[in-house]
C-alpha atoms as a PDB file:
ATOM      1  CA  UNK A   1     220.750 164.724  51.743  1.00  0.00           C
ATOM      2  CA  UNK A   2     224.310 162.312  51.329  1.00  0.00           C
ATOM      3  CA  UNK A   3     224.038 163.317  47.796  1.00  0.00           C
ATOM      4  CA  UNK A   4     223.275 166.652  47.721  1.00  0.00           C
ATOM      5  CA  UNK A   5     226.277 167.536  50.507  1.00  0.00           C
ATOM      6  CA  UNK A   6     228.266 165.343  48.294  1.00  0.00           C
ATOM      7  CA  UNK A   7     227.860 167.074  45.260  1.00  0.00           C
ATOM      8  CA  UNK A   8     228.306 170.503  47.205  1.00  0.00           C
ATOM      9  CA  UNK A   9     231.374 169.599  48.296  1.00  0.00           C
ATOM     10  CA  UNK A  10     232.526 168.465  45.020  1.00  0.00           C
ATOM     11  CA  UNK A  11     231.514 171.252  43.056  1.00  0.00           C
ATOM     12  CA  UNK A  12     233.811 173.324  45.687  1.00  0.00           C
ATOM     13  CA  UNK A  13     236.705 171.034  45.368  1.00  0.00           C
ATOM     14  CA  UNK A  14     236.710 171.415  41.346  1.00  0.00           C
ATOM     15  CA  UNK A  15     236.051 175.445  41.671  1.00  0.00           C
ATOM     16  CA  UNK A  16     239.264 175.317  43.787  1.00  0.00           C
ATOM     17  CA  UNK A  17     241.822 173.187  41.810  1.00  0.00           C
ATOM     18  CA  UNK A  18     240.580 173.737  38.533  1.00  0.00           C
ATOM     19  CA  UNK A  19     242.265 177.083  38.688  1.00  0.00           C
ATOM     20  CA  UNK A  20     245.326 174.958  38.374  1.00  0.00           C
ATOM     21  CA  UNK A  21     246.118 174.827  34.360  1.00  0.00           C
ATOM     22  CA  UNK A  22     247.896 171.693  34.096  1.00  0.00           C
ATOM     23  CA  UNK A  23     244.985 169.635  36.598  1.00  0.00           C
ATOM     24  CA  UNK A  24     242.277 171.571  34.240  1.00  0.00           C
ATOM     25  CA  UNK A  25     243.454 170.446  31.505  1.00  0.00           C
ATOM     26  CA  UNK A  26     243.610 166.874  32.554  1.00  0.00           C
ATOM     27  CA  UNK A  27     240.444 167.261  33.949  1.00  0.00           C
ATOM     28  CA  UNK A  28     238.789 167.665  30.519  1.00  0.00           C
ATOM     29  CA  UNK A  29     241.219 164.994  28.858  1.00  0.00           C
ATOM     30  CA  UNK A  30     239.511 162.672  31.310  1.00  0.00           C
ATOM     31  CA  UNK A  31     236.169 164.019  30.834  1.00  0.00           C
ATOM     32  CA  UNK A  32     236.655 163.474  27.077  1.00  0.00           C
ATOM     33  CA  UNK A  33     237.756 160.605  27.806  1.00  0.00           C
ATOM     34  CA  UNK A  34     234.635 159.164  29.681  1.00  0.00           C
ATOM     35  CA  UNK A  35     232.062 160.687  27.298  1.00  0.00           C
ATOM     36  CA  UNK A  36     233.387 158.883  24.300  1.00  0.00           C
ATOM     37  CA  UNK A  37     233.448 155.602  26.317  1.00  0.00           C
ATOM     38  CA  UNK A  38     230.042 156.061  27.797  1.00  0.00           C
ATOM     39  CA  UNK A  39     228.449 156.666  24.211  1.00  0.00           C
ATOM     40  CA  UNK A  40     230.432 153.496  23.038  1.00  0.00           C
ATOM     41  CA  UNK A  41     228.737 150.922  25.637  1.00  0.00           C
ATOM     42  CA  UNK A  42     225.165 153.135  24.815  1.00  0.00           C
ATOM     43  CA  UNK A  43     226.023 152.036  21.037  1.00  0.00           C
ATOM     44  CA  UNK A  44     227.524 148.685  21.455  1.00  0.00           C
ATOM     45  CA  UNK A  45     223.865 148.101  23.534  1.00  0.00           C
ATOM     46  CA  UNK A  46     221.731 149.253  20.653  1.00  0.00           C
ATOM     47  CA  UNK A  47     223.559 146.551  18.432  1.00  0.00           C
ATOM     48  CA  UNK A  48     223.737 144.312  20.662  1.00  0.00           C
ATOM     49  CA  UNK A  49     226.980 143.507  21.971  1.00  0.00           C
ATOM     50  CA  UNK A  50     226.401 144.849  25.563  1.00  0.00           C
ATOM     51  CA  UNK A  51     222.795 143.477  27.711  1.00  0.00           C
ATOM     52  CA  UNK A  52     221.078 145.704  30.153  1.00  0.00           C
ATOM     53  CA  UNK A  53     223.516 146.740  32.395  1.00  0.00           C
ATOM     54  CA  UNK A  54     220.863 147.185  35.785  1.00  0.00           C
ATOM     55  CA  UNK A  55     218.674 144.888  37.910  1.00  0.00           C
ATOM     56  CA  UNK A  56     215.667 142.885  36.327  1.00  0.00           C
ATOM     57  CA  UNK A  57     213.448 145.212  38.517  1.00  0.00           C
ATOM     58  CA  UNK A  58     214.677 148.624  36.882  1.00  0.00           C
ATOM     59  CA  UNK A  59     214.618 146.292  33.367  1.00  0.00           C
ATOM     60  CA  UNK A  60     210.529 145.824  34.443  1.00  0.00           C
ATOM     61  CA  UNK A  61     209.910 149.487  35.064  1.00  0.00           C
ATOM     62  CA  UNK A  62     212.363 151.074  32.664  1.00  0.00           C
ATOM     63  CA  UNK A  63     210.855 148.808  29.767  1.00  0.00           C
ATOM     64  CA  UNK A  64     214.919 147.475  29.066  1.00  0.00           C
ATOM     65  CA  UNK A  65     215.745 150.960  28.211  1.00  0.00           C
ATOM     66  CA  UNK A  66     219.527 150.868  27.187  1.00  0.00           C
ATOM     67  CA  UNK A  67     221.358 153.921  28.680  1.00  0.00           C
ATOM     68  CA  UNK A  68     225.075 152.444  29.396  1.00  0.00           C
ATOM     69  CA  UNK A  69     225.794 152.779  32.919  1.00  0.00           C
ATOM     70  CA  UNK A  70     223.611 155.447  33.822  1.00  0.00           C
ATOM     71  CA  UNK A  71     219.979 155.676  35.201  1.00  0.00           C
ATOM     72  CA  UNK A  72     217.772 153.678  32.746  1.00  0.00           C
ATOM     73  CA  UNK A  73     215.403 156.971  32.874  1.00  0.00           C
ATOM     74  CA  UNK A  74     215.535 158.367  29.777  1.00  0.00           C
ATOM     75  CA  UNK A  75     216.082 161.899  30.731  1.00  0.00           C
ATOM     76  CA  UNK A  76     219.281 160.707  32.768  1.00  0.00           C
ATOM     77  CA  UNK A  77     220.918 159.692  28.728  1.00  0.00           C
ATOM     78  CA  UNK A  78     219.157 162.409  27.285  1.00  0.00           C
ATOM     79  CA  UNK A  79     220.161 165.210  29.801  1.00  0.00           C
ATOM     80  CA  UNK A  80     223.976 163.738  30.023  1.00  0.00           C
ATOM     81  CA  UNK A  81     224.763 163.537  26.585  1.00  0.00           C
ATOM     82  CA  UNK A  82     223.195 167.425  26.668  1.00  0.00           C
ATOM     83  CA  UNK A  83     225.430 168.728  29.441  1.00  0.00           C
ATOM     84  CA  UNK A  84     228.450 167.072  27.736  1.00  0.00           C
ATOM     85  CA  UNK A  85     227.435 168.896  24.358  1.00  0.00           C
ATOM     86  CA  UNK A  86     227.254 171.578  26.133  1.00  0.00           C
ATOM     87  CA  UNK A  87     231.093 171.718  27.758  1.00  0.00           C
ATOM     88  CA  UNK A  88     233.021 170.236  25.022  1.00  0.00           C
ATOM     89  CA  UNK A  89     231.432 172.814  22.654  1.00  0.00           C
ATOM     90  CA  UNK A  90     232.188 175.916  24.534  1.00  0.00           C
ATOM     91  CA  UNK A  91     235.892 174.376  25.726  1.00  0.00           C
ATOM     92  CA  UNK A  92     236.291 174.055  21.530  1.00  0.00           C
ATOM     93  CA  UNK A  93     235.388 177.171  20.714  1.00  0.00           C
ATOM     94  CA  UNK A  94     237.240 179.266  23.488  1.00  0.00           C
ATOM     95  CA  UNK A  95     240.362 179.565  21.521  1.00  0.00           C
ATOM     96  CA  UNK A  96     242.343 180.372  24.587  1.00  0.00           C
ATOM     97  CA  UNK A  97     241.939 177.064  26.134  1.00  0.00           C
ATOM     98  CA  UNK A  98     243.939 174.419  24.419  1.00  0.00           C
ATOM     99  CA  UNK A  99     242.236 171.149  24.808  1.00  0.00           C
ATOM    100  CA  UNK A 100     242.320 168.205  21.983  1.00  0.00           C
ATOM    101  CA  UNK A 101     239.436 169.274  19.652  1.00  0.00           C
ATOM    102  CA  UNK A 102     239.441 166.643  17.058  1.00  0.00           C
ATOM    103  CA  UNK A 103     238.658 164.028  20.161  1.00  0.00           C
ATOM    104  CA  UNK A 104     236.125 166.565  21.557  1.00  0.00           C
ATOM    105  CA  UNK A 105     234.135 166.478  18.556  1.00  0.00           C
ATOM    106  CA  UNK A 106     234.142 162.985  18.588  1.00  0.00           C
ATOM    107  CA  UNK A 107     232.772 163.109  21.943  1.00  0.00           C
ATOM    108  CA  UNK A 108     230.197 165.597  20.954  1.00  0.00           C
ATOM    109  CA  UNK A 109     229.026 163.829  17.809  1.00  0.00           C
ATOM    110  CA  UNK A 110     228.008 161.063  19.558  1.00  0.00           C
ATOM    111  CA  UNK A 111     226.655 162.335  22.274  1.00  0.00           C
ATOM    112  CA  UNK A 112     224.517 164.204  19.878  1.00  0.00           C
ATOM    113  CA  UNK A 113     223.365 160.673  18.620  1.00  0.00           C
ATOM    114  CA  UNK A 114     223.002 159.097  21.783  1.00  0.00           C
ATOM    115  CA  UNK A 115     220.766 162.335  22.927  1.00  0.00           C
ATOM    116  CA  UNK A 116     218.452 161.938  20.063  1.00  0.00           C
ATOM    117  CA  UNK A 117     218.510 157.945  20.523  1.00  0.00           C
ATOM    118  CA  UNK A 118     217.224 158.784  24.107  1.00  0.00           C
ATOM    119  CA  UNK A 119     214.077 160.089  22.984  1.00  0.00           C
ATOM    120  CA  UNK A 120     213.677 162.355  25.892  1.00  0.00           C
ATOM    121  CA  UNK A 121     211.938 165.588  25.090  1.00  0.00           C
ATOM    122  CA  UNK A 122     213.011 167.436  27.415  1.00  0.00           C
ATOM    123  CA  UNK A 123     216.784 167.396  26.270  1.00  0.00           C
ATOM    124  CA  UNK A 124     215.576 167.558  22.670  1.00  0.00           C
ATOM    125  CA  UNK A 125     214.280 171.083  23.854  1.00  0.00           C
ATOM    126  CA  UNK A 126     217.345 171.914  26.271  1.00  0.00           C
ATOM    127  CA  UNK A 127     219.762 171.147  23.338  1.00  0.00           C
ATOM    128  CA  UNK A 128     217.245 173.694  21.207  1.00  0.00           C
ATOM    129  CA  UNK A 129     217.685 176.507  23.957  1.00  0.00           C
ATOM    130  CA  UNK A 130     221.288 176.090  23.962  1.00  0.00           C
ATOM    131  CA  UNK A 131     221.584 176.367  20.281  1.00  0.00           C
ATOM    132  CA  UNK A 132     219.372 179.474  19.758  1.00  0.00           C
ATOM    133  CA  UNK A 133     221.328 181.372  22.603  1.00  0.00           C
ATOM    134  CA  UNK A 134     224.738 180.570  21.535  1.00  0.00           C
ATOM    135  CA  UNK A 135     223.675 181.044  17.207  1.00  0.00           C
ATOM    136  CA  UNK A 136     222.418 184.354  18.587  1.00  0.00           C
ATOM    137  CA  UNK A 137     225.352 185.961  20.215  1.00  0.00           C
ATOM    138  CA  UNK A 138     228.107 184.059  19.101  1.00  0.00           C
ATOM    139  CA  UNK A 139     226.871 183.181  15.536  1.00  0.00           C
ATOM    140  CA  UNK A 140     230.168 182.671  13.392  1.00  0.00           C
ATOM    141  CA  UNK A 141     231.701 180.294  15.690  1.00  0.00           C
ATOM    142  CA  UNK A 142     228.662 178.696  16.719  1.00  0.00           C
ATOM    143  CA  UNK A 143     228.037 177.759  12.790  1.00  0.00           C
ATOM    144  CA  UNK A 144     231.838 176.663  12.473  1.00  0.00           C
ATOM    145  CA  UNK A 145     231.140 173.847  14.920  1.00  0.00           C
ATOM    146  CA  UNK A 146     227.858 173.081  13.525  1.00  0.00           C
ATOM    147  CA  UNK A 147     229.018 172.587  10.303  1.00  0.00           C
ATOM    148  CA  UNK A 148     232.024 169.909  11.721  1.00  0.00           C
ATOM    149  CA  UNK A 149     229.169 168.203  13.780  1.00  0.00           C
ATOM    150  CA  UNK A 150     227.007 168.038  11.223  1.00  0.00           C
ATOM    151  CA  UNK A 151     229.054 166.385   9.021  1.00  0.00           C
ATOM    152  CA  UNK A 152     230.585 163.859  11.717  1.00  0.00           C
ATOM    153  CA  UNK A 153     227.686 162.942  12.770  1.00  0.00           C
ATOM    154  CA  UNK A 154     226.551 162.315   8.911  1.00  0.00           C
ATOM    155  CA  UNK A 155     229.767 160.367   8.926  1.00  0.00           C
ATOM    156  CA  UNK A 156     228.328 158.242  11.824  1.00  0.00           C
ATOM    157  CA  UNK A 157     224.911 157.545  10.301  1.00  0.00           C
ATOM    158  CA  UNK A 158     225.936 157.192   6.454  1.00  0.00           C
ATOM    159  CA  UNK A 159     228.428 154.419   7.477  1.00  0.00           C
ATOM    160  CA  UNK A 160     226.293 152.749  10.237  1.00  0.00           C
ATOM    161  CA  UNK A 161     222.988 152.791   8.798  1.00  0.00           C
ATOM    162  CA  UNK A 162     221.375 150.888  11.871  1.00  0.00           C
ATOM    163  CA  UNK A 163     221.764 154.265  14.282  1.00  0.00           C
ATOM    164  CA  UNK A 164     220.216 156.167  11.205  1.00  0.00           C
ATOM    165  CA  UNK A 165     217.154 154.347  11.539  1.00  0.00           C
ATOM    166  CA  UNK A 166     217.272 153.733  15.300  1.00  0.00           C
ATOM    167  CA  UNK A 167     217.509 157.586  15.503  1.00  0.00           C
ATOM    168  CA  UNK A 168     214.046 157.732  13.039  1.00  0.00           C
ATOM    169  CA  UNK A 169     212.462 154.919  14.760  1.00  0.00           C
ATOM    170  CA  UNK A 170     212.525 156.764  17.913  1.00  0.00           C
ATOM    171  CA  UNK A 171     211.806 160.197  16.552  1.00  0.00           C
ATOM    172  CA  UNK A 172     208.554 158.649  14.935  1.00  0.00           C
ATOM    173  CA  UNK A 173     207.702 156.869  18.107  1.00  0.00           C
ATOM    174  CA  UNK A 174     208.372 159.600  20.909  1.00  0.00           C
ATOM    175  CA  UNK A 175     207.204 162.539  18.949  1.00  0.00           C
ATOM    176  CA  UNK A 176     205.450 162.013  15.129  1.00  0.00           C
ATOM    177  CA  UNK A 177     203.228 159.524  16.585  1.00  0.00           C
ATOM    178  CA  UNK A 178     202.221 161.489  19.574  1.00  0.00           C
ATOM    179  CA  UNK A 179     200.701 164.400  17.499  1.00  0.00           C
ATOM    180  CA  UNK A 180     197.249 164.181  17.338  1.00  0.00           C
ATOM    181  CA  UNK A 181     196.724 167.240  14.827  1.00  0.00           C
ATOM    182  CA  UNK A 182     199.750 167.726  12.344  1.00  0.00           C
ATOM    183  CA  UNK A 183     198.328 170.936  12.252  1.00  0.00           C
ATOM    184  CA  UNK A 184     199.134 172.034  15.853  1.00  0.00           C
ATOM    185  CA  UNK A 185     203.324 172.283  14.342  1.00  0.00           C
ATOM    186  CA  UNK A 186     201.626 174.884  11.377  1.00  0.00           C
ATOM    187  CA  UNK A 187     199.680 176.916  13.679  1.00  0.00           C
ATOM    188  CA  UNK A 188     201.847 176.795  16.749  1.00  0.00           C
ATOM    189  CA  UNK A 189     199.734 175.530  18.959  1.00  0.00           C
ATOM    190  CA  UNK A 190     202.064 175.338  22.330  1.00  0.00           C
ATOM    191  CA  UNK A 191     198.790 174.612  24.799  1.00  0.00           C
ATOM    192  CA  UNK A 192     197.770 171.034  22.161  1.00  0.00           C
ATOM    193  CA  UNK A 193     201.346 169.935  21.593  1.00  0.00           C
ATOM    194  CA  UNK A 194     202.068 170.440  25.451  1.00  0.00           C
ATOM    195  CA  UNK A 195     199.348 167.738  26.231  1.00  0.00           C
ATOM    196  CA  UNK A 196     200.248 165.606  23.319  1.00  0.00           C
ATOM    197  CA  UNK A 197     203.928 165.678  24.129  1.00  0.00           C
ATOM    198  CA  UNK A 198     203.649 166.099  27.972  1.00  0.00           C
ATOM    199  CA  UNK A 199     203.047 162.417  28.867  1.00  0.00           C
ATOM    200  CA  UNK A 200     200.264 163.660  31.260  1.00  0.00           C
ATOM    201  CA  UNK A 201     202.633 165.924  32.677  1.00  0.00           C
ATOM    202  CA  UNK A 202     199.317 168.052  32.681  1.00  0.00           C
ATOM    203  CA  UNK A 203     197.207 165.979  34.477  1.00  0.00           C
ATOM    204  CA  UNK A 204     199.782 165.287  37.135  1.00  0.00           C
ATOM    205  CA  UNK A 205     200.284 168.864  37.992  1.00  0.00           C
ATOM    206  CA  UNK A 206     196.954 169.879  38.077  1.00  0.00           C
ATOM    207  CA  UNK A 207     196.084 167.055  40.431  1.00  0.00           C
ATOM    208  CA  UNK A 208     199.223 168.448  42.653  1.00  0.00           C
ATOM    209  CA  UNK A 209     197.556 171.835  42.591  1.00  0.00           C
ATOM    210  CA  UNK A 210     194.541 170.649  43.382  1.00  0.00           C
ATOM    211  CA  UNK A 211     195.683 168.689  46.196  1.00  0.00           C
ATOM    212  CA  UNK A 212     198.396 171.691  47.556  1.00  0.00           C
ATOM    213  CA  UNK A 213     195.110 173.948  47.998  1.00  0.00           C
ATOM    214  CA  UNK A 214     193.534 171.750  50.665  1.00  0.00           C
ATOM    215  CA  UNK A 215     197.188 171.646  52.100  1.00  0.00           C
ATOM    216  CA  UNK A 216     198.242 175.352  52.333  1.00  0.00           C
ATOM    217  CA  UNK A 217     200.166 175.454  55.254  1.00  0.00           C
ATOM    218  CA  UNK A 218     203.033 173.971  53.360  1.00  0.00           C
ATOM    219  CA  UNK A 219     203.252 176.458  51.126  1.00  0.00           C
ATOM    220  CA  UNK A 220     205.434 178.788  53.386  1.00  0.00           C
ATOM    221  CA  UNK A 221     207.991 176.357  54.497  1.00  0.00           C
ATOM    222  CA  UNK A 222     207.400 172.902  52.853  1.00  0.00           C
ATOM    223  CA  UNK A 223     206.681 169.541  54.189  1.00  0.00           C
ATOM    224  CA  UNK A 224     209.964 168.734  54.759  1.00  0.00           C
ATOM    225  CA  UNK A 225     213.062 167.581  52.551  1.00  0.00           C
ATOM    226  CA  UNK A 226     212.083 165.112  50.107  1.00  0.00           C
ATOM    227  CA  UNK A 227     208.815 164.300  51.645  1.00  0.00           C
ATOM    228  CA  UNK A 228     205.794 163.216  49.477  1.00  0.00           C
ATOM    229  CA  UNK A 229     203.844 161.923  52.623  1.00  0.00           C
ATOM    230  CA  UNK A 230     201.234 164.203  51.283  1.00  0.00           C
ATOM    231  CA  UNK A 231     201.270 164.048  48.435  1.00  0.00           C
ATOM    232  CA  UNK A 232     201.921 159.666  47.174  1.00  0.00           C
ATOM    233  CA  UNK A 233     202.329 158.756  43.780  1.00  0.00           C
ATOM    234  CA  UNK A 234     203.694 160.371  40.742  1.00  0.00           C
ATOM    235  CA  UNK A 235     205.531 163.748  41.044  1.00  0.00           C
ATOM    236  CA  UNK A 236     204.134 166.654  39.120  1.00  0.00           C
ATOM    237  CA  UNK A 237     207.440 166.677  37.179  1.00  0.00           C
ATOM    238  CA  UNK A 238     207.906 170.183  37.767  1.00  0.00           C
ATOM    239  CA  UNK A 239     210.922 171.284  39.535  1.00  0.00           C
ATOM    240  CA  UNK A 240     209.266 174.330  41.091  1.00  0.00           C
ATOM    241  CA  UNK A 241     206.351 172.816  42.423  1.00  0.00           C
ATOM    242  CA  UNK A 242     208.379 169.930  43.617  1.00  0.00           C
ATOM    243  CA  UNK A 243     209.710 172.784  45.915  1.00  0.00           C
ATOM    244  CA  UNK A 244     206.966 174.436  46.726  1.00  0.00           C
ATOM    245  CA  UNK A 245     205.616 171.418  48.422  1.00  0.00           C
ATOM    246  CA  UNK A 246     209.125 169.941  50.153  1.00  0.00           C
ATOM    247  CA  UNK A 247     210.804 173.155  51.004  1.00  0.00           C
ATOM    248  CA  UNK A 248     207.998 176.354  50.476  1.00  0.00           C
ATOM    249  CA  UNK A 249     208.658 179.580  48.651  1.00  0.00           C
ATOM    250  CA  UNK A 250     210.998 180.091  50.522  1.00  0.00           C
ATOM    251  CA  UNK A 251     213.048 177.109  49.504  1.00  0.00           C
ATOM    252  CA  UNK A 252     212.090 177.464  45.979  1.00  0.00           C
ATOM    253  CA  UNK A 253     213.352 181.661  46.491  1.00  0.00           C
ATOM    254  CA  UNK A 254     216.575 180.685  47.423  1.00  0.00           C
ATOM    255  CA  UNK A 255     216.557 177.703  44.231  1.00  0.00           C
ATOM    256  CA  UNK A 256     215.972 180.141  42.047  1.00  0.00           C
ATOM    257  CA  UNK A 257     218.230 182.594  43.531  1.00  0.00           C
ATOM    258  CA  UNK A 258     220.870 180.018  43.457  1.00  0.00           C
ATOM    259  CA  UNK A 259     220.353 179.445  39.819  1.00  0.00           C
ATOM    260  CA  UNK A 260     219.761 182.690  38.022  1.00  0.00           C
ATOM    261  CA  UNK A 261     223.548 183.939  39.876  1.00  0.00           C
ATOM    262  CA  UNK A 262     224.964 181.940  37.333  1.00  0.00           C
ATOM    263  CA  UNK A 263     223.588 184.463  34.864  1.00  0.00           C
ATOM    264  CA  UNK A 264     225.443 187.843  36.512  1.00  0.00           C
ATOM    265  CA  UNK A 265     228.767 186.183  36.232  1.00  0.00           C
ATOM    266  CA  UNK A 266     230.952 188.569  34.582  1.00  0.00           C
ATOM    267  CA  UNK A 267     233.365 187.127  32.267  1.00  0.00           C
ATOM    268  CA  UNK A 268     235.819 189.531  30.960  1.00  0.00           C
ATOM    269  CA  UNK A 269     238.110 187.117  28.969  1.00  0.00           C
ATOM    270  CA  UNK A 270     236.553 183.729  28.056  1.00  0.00           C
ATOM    271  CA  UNK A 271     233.228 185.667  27.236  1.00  0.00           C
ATOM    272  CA  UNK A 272     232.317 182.550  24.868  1.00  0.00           C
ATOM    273  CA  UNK A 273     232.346 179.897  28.205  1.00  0.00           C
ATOM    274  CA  UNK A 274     230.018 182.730  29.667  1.00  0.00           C
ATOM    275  CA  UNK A 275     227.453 182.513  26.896  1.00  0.00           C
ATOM    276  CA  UNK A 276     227.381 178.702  27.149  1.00  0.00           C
ATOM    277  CA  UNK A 277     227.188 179.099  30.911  1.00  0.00           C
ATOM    278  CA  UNK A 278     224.146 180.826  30.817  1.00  0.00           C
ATOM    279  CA  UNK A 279     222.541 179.047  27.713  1.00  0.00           C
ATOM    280  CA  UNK A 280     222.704 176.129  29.622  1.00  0.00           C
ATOM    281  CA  UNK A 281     221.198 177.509  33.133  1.00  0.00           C
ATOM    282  CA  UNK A 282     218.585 179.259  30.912  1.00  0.00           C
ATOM    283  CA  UNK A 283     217.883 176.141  28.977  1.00  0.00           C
ATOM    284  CA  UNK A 284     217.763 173.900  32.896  1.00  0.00           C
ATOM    285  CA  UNK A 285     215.229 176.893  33.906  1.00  0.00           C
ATOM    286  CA  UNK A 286     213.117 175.996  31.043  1.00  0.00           C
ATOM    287  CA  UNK A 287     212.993 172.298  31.504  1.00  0.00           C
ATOM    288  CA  UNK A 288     212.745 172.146  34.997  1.00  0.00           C
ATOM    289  CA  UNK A 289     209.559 173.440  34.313  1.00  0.00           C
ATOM    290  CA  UNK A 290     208.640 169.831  33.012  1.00  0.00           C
ATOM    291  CA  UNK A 291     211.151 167.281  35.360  1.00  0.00           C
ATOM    292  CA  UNK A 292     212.983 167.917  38.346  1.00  0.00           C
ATOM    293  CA  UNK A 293     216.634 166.984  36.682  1.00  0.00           C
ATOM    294  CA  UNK A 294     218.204 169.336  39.349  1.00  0.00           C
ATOM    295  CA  UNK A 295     217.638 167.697  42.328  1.00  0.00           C
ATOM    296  CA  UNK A 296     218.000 164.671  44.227  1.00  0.00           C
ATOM    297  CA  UNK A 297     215.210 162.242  42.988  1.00  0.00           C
ATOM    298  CA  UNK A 298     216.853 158.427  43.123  1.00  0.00           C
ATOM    299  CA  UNK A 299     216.292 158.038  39.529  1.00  0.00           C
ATOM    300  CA  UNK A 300     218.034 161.686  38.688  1.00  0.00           C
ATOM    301  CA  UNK A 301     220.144 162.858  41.251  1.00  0.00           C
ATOM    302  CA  UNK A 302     223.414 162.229  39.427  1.00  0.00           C
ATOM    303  CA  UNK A 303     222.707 164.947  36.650  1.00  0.00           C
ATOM    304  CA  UNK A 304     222.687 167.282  39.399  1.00  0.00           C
ATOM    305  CA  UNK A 305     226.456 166.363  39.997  1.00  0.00           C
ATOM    306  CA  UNK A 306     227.287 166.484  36.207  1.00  0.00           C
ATOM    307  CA  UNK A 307     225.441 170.082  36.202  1.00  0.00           C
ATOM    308  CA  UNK A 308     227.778 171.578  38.821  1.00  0.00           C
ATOM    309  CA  UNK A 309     230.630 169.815  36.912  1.00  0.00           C
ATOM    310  CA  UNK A 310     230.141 171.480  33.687  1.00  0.00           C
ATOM    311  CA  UNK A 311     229.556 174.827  35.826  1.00  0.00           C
ATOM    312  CA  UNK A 312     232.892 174.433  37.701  1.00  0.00           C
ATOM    313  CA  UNK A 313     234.528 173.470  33.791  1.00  0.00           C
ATOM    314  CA  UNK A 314     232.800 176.706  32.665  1.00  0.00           C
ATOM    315  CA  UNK A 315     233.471 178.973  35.582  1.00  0.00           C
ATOM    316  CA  UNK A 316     237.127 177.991  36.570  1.00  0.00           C
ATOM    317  CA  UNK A 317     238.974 179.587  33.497  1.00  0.00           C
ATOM    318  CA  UNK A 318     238.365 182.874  34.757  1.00  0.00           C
ATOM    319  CA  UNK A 319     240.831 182.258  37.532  1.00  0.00           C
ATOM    320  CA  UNK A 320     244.138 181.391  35.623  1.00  0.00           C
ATOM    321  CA  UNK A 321     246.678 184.199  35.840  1.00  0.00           C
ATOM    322  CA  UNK A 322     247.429 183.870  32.619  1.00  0.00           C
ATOM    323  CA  UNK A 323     245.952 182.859  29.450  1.00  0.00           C
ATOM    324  CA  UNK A 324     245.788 179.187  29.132  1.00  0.00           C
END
């Protein structure tokens, strides 16, 4: 509850004085500013220059999973290199916001590499959303900053070899190897690849339906607020049941609610932050459908944070007076 009141109030704060240019613009300066530094120590890690930066505990659990100093999940590295993506591209493409670009793509070249060195699935897919939406209704620019990512992030692997085959060594491990049929990618077979990719995801929530049908007096109201007393053990990694079972449908209503009034914001100038605004609630929507990443699970709770961050980036530019 500390972290979800502290978020809140956060998110308000930056919807307030973002409006102010000159604090906006530092704003993203800074942000910039951290993203390229937190992709360095992820980097320097992988070559090892930098240990595990956690307890020997999460070291145990986590497998020594390098993530810099974030969550050793890997869906926290995987979804924060995605929401960064996400800002810096649509602050470098809104012409009418004057931020430095040539550090921005920078930033989002290696967060690109970092995201893919993360091996989480889920922001492979979120990262897929977000491109389809924004190549389909802004596809000029869209392909303009593709085409300077692209061949940054060719830069990156051509002259450092070792994140070339770091980045193949995971994609083999967390996805080639998982396939049980290569023919499941020719026929599109979404049910097979779901179980082969899911990590049991399946099997965890169909036990959780099984066991919310002999409790259905939760259904209406929850069990309470982060409370798995009834349901121990692993989560069903699905956002929506998640809610179901802590809050009811009525909690999950007003979650979904919450979420899809990010997609009836009107932007009238700065229409290019509103496409990325909604690409990346649609692409959350999706994949919340396989993690709760927008909530306040210990080994998640900061992406929450970092999602109403990039909202309040995205959002505030419709407040200036003039144009930026």
């Amino acid at each position: 509850m500390y972290h979800l009141f502290v978020f809140s109030t956060a998110y308000l704060f930056f919807l307030v004085f973002l409006r102010e240019k000159k604090f906006y613009k530092q704003i993203v300066t800074f942000f910039i500013g951290l993203v390229i530094f937190e992709n360095a120590i992820v980097l320097l890690q992988n070559f090892g220059f930098i240990d595990f930066l956690w307890g020997e505990i999460d070291r145990r659990d986590y497998l020594g999973f390098l993530s810099g100093t974030l969550g050793p999940n890997k869906i926290v590295l995987g979804l924060t290199m995605f929401l960064s993506i996400a800002a810096l591209l649509a602050l470098s493409l809104e012409k009418r916001i004057k931020i430095n670009r040539t550090l921005a793509f920078i930033a989002i070249s290696l967060s690109v590499v970092n995201l893919l060195i993360s091996g989480s699935r889920t922001s492979y897919l979120a990262l897929g959303i977000l491109l389809a939406i924004v190549l389909l209704f802004k596809p000029g620019k869209m392909l303009v900053s593709l085409g300077v990512s692209l061949v940054l992030l060719f830069g990156i692997t051509f002259f450092v070899p070792e994140i070339r085959n770091k980045i193949v060594e995971v994609y083999q491990y967390r996805i080639e190897s998982r396939i049980s049929n290569k023919e499941q990618l020719r026929d599109s077979n979404v049910t097979e690849l779901y179980e082969d990719l899911g990590a049991g995801r399946k099997e965890l929530q169909t036990r959780f339906l099984l066991s919310l049908k002999d409790n259905l007096y939760v259904v209406p109201f929850g069990a309470g607020f982060n409370n798995r007393m009834l349901f121990p053990g692993n989560s069903p990694h699905n956002m929506y049941l998640t809610l179901i079972n802590e809050v009811g449908l009525v909690g999950l209503f007003f979650y979904v609610i919450w979420l899809l009034g990010y997609l009836f914001i009107n932007f009238k100038t700065y229409k290019t932050l509103g496409v990325f605004l909604k690409a990346v609630v649609l692409a959350m929507m999706v994949t919340l459908l396989f993690g709760e990443h927008l909530y306040i699970f210990r080994p998640v709770f900061a992406l929450l944070g970092l999602f109403l961050f990039v909202v309040a980036l995205l959002i505030s530019p419709r407040y200036f007076k003039y144009g930026f």
